[in-house]
Protein backbone atom coordinates (compact mmCIF):
# COMPACT_ATOMS: atom_id res chain seq x y z
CA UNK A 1 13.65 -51.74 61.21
CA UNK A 2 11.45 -50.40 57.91
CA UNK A 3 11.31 -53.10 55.51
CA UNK A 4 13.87 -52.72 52.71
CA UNK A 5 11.98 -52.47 49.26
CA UNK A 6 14.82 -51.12 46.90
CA UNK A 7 15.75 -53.96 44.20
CA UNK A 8 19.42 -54.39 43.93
CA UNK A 9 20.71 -52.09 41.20
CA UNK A 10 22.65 -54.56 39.11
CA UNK A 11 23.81 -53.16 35.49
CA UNK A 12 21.41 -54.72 34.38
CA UNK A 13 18.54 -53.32 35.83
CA UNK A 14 20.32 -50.31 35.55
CA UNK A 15 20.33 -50.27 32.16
CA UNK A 16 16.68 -51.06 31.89
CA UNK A 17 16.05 -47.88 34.17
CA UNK A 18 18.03 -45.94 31.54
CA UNK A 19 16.22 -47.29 28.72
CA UNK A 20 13.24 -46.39 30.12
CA UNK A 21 13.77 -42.97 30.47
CA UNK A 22 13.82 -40.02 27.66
CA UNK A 23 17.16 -40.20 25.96
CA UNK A 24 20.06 -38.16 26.26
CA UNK A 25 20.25 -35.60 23.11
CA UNK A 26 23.08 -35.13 20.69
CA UNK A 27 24.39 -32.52 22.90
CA UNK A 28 23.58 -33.97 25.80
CA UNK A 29 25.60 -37.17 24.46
CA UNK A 30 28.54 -35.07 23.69
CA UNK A 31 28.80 -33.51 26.72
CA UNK A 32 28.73 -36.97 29.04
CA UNK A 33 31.31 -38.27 26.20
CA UNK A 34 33.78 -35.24 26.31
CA UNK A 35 33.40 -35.14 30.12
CA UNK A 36 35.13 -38.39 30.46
CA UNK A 37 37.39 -38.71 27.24
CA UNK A 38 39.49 -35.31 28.76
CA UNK A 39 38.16 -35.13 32.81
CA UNK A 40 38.48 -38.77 33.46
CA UNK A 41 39.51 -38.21 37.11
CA UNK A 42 36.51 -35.79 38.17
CA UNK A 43 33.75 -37.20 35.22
CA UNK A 44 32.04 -38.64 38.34
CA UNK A 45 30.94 -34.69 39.20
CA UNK A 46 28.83 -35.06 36.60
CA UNK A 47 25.32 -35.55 36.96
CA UNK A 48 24.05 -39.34 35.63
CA UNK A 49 21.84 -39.36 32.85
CA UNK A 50 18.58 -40.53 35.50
CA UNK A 51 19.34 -37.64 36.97
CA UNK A 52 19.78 -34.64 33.93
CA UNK A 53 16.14 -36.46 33.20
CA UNK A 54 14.46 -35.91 36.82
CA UNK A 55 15.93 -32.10 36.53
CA UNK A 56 14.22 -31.22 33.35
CA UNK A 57 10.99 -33.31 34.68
CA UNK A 58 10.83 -31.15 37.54
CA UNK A 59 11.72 -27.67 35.76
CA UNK A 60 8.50 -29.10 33.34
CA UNK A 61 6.37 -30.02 36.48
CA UNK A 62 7.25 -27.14 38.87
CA UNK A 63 6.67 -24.60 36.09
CA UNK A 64 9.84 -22.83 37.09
CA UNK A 65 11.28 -19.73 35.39
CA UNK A 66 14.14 -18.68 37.21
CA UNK A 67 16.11 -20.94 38.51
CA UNK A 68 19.72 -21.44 40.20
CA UNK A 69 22.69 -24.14 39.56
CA UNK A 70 25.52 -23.94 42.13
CA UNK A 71 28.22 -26.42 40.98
CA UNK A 72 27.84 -26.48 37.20
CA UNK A 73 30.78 -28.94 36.04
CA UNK A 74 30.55 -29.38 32.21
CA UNK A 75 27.16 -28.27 32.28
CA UNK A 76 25.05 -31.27 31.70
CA UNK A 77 22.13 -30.25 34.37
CA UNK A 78 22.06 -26.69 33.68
CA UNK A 79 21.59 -27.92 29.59
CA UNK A 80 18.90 -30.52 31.05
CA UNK A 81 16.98 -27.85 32.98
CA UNK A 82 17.43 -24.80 30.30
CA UNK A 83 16.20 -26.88 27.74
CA UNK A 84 13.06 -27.66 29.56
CA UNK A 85 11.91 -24.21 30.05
CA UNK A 86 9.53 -23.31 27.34
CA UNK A 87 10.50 -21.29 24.75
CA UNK A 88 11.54 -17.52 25.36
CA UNK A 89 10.90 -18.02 28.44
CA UNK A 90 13.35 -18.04 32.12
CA UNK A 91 16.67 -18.45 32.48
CA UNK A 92 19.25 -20.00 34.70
CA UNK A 93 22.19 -18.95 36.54
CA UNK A 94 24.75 -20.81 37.26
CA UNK A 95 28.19 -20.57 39.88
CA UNK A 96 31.52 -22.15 39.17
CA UNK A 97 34.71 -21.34 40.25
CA UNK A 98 36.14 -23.06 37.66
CA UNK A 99 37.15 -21.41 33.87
CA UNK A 100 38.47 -25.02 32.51
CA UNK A 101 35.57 -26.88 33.60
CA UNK A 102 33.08 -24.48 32.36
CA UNK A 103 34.39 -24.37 29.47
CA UNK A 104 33.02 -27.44 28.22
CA UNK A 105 29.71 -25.95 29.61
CA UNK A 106 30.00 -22.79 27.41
CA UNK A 107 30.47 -24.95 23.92
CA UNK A 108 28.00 -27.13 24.83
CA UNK A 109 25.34 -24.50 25.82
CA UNK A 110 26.39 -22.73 22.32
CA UNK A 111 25.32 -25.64 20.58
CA UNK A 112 22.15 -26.55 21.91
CA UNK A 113 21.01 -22.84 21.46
CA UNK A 114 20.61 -22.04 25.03
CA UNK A 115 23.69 -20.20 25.53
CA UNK A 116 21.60 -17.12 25.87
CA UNK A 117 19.35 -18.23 28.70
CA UNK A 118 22.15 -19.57 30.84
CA UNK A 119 24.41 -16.37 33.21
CA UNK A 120 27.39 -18.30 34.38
CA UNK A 121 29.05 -16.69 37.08
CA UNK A 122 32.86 -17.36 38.21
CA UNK A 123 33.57 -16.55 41.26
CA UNK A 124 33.04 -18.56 45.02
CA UNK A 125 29.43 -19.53 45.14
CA UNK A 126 28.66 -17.54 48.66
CA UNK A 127 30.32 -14.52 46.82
CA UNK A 128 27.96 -14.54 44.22
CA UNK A 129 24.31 -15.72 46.01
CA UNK A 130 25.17 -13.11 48.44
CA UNK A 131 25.02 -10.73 45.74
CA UNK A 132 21.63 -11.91 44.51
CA UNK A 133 18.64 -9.98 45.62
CA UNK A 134 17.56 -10.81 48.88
CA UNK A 135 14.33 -11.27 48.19
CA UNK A 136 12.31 -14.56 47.16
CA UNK A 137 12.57 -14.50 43.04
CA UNK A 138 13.61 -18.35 42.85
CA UNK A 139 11.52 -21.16 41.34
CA UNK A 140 14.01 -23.82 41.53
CA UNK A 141 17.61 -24.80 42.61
CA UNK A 142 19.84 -27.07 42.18
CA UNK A 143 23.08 -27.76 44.66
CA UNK A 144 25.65 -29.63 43.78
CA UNK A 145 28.60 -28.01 44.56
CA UNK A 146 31.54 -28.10 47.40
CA UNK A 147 30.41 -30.74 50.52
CA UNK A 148 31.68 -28.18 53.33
CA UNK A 149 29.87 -25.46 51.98
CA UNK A 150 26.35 -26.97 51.38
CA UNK A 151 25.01 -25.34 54.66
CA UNK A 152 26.07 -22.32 54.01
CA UNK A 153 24.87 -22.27 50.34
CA UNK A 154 21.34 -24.10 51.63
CA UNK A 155 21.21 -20.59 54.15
CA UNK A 156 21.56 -18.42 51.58
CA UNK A 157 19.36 -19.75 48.59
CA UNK A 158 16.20 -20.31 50.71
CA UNK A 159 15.48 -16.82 51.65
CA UNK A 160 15.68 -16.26 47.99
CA UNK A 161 13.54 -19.12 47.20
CA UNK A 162 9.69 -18.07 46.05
CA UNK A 163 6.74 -19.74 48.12
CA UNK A 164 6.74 -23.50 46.70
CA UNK A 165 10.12 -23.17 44.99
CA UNK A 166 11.75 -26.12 45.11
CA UNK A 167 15.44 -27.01 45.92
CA UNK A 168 17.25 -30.28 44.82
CA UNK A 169 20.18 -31.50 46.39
CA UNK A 170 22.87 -34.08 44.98
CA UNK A 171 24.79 -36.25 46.83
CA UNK A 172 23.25 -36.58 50.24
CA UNK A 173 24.16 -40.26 50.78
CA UNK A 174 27.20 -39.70 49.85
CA UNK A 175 28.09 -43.30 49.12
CA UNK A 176 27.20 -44.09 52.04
CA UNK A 177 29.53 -42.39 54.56
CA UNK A 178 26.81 -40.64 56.41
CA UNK A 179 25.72 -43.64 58.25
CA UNK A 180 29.69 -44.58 58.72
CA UNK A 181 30.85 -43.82 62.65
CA UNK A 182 33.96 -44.04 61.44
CA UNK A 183 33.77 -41.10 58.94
CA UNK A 184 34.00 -37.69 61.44
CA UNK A 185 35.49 -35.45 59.28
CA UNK A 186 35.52 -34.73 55.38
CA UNK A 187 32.79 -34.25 52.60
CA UNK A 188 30.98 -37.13 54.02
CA UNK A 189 30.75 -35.77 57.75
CA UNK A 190 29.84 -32.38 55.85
CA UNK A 191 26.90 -34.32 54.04
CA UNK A 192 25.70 -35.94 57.29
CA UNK A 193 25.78 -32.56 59.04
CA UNK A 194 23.84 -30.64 56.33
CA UNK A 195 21.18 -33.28 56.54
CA UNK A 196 20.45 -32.95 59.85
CA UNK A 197 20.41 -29.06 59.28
CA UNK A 198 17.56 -29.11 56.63
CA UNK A 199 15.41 -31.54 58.01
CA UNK A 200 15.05 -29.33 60.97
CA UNK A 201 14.66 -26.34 59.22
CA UNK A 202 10.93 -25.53 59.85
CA UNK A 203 10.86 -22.95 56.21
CA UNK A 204 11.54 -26.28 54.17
CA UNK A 205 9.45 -29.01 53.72
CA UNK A 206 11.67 -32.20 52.58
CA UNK A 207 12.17 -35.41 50.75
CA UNK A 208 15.51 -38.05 50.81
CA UNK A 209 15.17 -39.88 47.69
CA UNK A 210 17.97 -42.75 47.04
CA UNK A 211 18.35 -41.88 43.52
CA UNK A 212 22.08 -42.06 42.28
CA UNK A 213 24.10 -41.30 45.42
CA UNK A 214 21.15 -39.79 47.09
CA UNK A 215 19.00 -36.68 46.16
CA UNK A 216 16.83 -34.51 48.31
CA UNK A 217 13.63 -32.77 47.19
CA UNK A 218 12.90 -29.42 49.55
CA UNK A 219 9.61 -27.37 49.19
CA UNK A 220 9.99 -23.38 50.36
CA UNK A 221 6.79 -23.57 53.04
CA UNK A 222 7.54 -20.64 55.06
């Protein structure tokens, strides 16, 4: 059994991770605040401030232009990643099925000054990549969207993914459940299925990273 080097992730230590990472903006504030003040029940969808931090880094590192969001919430990570484009430049598109949740996403993108960059899209995610061009024209993704559907979604975006483009997936620990016997149906079997179908998909080269509740890192190689 690999040695286990992960420190235990008391709030504490938690909180020292956080303060050693850029801060959240005004907006960005506003948006984690209102998120949980009125969408108490589902304000764990959102994306934790580590993580609207490691988006932006990698928009900044990749050099990405174009990228994709499917699962947008309130919009924190498709603010994080706009925002770290450089000026004028790319934009981001991003595929809800939800008009109330989005909403918060809309006002908030307003406000920062990026509502321009950002093409939200309302309809079911499969829907709308299908009707993407086929073609690779994708620097980065991000998928955080519906469990069951993550295979599906994975299928479509890499074709469109450029040579090198990266895609980032949320939730692929999934509090644990994949390694749970007992779990055999659900989001959580979902998860554990889709992992097994992108580490053997030979196009993508991939990383499991335990940040949050798990996020993967997958290179288009092929």
């Amino acid at each position: 059994m690999p040695e286990l080097k992960n420190a235990p992730l008391t709030p504490e230590l938690y909180a020292y991770v956080l303060a050693h990472n850029p801060p959240l903006d005004a907006v960005q504030r506003d948006v984690v605040d209102t998120t949980h003040a009125l969408l108490p029940d589902v304000a764990v969808k959102q994306v934790p401030h580590e993580q609207a931090a490691l988006l932006a880094f990698l928009v900044r590192l990749t050099g990405a232009r174009q990228l994709l969001e499917v699962g947008t919430f309130t919009g924190l990570s498709a603010l994080s990643m706009v925002q770290a484009l450089p000026p004028g430049e790319g934009r981001l598109i991003a595929l809800d099925i939800s008009e109330e949740w989005t909403a918060h996403a809309r006002r908030a993108w307003a406000e920062a000054g990026v509502a321009d960059r950002i093409d939200l899209r309302i309809a079911p995610a499969l829907d709308s990549l299908r009707a993407m061009p086929a073609e690779p024209h994708l620097d980065l993704a991000f998928l955080d969207a519906d469990k069951g559907g993550y295979i599906a979604y994975w299928d479509e975006i890499v074709p469109r993914l450029r040579p090198g483009g990266l895609l980032v997936v949320d939730n692929v620990l999934f509090g644990g459940s994949v390694v749970d016997p007992t779990v055999t149906d659900g989001p959580g079997a979902a998860v554990r299925a889709f992992n097994e179908h992108a580490a053997k998909d030979g196009r993508m080269e991939s990383v499991m990273l335990t940040v949050a509740d798990g996020v993967t890192l997958a290179r288009r190689v092929g």
